[in-house]
C-alpha atoms as a PDB file:
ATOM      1  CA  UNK A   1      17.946-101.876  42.220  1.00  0.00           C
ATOM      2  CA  UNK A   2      20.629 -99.681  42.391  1.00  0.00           C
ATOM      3  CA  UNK A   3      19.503 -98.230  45.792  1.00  0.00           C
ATOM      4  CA  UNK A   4      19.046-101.627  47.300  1.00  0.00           C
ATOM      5  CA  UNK A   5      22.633-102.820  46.387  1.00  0.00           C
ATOM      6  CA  UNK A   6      24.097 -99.147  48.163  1.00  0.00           C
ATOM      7  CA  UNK A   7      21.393-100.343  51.147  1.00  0.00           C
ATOM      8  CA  UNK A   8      22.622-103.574  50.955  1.00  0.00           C
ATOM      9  CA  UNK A   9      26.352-102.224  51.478  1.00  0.00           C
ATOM     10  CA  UNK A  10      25.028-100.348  54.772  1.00  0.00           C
ATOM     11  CA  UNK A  11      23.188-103.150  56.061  1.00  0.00           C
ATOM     12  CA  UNK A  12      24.824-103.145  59.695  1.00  0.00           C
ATOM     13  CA  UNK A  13      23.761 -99.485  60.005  1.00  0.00           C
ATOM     14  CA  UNK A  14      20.108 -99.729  58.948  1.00  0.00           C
ATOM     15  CA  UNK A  15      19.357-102.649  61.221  1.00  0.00           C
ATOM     16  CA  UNK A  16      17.439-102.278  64.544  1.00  0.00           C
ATOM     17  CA  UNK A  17      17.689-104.506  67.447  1.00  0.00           C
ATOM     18  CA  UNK A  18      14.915-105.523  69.680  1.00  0.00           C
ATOM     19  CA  UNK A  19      17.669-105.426  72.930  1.00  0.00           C
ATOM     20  CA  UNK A  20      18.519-102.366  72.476  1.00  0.00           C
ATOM     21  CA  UNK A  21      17.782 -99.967  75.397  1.00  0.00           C
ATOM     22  CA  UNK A  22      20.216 -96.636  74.814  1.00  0.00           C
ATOM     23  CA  UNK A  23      18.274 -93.176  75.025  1.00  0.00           C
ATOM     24  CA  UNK A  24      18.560 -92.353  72.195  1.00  0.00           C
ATOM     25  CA  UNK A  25      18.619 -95.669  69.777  1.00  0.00           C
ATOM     26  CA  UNK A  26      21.072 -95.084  66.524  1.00  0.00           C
ATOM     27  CA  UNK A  27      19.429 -98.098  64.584  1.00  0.00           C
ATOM     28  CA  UNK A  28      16.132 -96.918  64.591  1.00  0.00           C
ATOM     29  CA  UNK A  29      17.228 -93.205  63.576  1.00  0.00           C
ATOM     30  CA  UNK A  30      18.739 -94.773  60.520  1.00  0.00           C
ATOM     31  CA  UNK A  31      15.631 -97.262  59.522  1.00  0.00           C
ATOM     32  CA  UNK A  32      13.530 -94.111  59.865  1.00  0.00           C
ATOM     33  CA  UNK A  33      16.021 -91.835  57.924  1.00  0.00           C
ATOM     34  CA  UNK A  34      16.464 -94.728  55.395  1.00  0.00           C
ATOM     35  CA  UNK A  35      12.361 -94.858  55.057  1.00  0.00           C
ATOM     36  CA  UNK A  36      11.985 -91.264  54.887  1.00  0.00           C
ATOM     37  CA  UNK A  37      14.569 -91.170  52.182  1.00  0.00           C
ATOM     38  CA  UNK A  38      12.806 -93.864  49.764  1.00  0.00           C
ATOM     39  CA  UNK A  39       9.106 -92.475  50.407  1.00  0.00           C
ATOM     40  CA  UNK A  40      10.362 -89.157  49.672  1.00  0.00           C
ATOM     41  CA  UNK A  41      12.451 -90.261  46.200  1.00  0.00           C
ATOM     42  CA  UNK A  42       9.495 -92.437  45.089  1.00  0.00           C
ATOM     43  CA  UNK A  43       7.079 -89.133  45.460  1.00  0.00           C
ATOM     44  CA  UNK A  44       9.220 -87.035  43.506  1.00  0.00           C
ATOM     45  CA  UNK A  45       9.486 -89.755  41.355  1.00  0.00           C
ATOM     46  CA  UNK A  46       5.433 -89.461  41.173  1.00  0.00           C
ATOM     47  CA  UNK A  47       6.124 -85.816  41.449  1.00  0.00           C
ATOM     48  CA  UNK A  48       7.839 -85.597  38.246  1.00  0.00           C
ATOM     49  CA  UNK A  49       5.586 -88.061  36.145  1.00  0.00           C
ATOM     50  CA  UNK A  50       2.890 -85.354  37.226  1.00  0.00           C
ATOM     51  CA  UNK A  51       4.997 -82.326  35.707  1.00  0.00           C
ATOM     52  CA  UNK A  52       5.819 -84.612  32.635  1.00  0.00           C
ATOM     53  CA  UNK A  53       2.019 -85.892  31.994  1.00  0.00           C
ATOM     54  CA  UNK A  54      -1.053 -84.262  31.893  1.00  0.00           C
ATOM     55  CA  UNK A  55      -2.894 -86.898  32.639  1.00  0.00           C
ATOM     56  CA  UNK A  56      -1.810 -88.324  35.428  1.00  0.00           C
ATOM     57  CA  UNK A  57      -4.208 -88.443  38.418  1.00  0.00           C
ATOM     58  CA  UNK A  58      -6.799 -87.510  35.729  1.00  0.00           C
ATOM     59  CA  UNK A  59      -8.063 -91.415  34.448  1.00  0.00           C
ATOM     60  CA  UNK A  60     -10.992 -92.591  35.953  1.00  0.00           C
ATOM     61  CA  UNK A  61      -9.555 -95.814  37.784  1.00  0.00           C
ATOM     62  CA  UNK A  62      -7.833 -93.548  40.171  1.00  0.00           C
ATOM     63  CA  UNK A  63     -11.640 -92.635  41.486  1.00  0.00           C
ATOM     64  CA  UNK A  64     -11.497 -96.739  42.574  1.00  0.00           C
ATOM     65  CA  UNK A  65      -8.007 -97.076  42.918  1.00  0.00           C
ATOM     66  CA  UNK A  66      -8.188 -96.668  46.999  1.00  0.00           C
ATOM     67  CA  UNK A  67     -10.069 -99.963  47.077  1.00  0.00           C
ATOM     68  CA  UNK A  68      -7.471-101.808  44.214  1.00  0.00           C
ATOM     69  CA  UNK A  69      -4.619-100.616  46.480  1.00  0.00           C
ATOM     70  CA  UNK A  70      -4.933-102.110  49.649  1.00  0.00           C
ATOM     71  CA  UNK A  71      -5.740-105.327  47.663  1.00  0.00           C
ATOM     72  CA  UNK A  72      -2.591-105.556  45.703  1.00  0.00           C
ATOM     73  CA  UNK A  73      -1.126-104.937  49.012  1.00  0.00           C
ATOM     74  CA  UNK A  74      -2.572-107.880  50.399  1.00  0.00           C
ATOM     75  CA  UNK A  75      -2.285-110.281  47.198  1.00  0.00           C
ATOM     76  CA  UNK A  76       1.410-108.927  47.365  1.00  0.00           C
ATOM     77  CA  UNK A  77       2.089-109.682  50.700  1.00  0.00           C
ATOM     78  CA  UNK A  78       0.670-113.046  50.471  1.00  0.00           C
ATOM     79  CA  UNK A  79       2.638-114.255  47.667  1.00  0.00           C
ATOM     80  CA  UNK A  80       5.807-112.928  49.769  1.00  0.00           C
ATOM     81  CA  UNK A  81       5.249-114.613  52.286  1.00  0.00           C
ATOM     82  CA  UNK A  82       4.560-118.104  50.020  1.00  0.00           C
ATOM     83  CA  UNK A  83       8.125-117.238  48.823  1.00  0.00           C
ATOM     84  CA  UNK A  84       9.556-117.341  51.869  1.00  0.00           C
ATOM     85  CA  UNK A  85       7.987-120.113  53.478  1.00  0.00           C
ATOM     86  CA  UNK A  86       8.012-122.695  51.008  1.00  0.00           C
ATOM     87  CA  UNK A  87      11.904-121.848  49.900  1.00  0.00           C
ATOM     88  CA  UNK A  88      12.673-119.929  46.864  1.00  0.00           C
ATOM     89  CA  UNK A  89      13.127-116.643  48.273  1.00  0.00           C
ATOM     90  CA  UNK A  90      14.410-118.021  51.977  1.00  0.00           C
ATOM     91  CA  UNK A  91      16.877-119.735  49.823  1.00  0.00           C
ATOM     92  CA  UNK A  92      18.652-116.891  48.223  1.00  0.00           C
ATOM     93  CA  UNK A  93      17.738-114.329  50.664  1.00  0.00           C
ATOM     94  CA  UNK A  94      21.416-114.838  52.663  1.00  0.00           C
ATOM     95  CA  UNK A  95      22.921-114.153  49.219  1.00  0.00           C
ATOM     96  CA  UNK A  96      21.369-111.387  47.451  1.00  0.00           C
ATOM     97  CA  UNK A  97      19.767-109.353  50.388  1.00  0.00           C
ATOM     98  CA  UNK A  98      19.374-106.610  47.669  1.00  0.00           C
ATOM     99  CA  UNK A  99      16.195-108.761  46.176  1.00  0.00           C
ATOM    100  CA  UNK A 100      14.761-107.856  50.468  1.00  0.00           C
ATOM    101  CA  UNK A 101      15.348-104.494  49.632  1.00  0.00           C
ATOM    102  CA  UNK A 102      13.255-104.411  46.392  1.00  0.00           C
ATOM    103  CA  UNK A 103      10.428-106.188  48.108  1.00  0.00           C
ATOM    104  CA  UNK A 104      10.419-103.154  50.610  1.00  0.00           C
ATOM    105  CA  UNK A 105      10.477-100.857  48.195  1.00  0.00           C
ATOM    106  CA  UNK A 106       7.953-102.369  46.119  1.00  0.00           C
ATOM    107  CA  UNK A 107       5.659-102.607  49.273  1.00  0.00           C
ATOM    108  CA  UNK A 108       6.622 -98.525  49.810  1.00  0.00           C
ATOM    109  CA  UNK A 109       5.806 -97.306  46.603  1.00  0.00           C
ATOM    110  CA  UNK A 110       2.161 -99.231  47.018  1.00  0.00           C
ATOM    111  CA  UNK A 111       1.852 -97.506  50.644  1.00  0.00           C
ATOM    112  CA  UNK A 112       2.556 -94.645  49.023  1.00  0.00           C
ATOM    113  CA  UNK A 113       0.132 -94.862  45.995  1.00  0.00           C
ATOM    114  CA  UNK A 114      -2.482 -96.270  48.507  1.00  0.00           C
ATOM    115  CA  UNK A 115      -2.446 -93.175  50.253  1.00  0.00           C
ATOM    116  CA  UNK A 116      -2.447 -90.968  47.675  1.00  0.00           C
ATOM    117  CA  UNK A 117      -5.164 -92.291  46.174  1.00  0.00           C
ATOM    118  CA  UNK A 118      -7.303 -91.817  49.488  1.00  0.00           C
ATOM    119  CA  UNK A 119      -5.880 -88.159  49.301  1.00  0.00           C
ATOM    120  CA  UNK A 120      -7.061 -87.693  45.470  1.00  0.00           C
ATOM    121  CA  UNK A 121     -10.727 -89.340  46.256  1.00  0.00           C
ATOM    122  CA  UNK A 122     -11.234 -87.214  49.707  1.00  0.00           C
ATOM    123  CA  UNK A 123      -9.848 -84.394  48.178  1.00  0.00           C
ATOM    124  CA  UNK A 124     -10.592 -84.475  44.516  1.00  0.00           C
ATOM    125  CA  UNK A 125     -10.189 -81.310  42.600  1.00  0.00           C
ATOM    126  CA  UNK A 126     -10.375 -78.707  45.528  1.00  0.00           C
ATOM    127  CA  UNK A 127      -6.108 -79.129  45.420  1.00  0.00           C
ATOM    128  CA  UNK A 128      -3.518 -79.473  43.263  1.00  0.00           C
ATOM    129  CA  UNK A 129      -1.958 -83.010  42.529  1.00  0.00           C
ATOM    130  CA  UNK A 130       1.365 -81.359  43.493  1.00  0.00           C
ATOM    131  CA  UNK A 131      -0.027 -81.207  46.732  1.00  0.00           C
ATOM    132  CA  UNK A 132      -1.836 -84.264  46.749  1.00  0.00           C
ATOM    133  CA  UNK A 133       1.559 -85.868  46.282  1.00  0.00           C
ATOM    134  CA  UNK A 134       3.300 -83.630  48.745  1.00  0.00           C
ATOM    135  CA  UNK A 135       1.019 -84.788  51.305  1.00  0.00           C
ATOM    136  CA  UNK A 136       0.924 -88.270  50.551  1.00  0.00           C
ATOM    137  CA  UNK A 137       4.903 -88.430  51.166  1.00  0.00           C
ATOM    138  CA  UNK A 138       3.835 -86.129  54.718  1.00  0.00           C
ATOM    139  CA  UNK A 139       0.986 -89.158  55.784  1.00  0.00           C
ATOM    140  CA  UNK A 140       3.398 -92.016  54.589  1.00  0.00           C
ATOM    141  CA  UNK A 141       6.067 -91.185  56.227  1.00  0.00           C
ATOM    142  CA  UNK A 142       4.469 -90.111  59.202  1.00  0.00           C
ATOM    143  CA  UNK A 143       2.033 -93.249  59.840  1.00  0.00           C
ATOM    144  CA  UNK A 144       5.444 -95.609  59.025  1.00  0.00           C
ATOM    145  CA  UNK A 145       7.529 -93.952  61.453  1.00  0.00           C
ATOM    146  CA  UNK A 146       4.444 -94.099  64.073  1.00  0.00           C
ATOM    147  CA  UNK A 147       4.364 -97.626  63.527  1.00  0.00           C
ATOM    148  CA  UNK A 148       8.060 -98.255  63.705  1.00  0.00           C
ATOM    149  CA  UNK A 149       8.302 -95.912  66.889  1.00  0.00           C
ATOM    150  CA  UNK A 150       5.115 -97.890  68.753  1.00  0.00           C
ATOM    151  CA  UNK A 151       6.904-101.086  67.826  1.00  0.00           C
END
């Protein structure tokens, strides 16, 4: 929460408009710096857990957990956009844009489990989970800013 209030400070920066037509486009440098930034701080957040547990990667729902993923994603996403369209978040949304911000990174940190969990069931034990983490912050952040930059 803390980081969405300090994003929510910087919120003329991070924006990027659709008119924009400069070479090089400032907005979109920040959005992808400012993405970049919370996928890699919620891996070493997973980082760390793995350091601090031995167990993590290690229960057997995280052999499933790349199909229970992309459905919370979608159940999440759905109730979002309920929110929104039937008031209670498009009502307080002009006031507290720091609850947007937690949605986002809510909706990161799934991305990023998502895609670590397809990394720990292709991969399984032939790597380390350091790495499997490592490289899920690499994909993640690389398929988000493809999609931002194709946009």
């Amino acid at each position: 929460m803390i980081f969405a209030f300090i994003a929510d400070l910087f919120k003329k920066d991070i924006g990027v408009p659709f008119s924009s037509t400069d070479a090089i486009n400032t907005p979109m440098l920040m959005t992808s710096l400012f993405l970049v930034i919370i996928i890699g701080l919620l891996s070493l957040l997973m980082y760390f857990q793995e350091k601090k547990s031995d167990t993590f990667l290690k229960h057997r729902l995280w052999d499933k957990m790349y199909i229970i993923l992309p459905v919370v994603i979608f159940i999440s996403l759905v109730i979002v956009l309920i929110l929104f369209l039937t008031g209670p978040l498009s009502e307080v949304r002009p006031l507290n844009r720091w609850i947007i911000y937690v949605l986002i990174y809510y909706m990161l940190f799934l991305i990023n489990a998502t895609v670590l969990a397809i990394i720990h069931k292709a991969k399984g034990d032939t790597i380390s989970n350091e790495n499997k983490i490592g490289y899920s912050f690499v994909w993640t952040s690389l398929g988000l800013l493809v999609v931002i930059f194709m946009l």
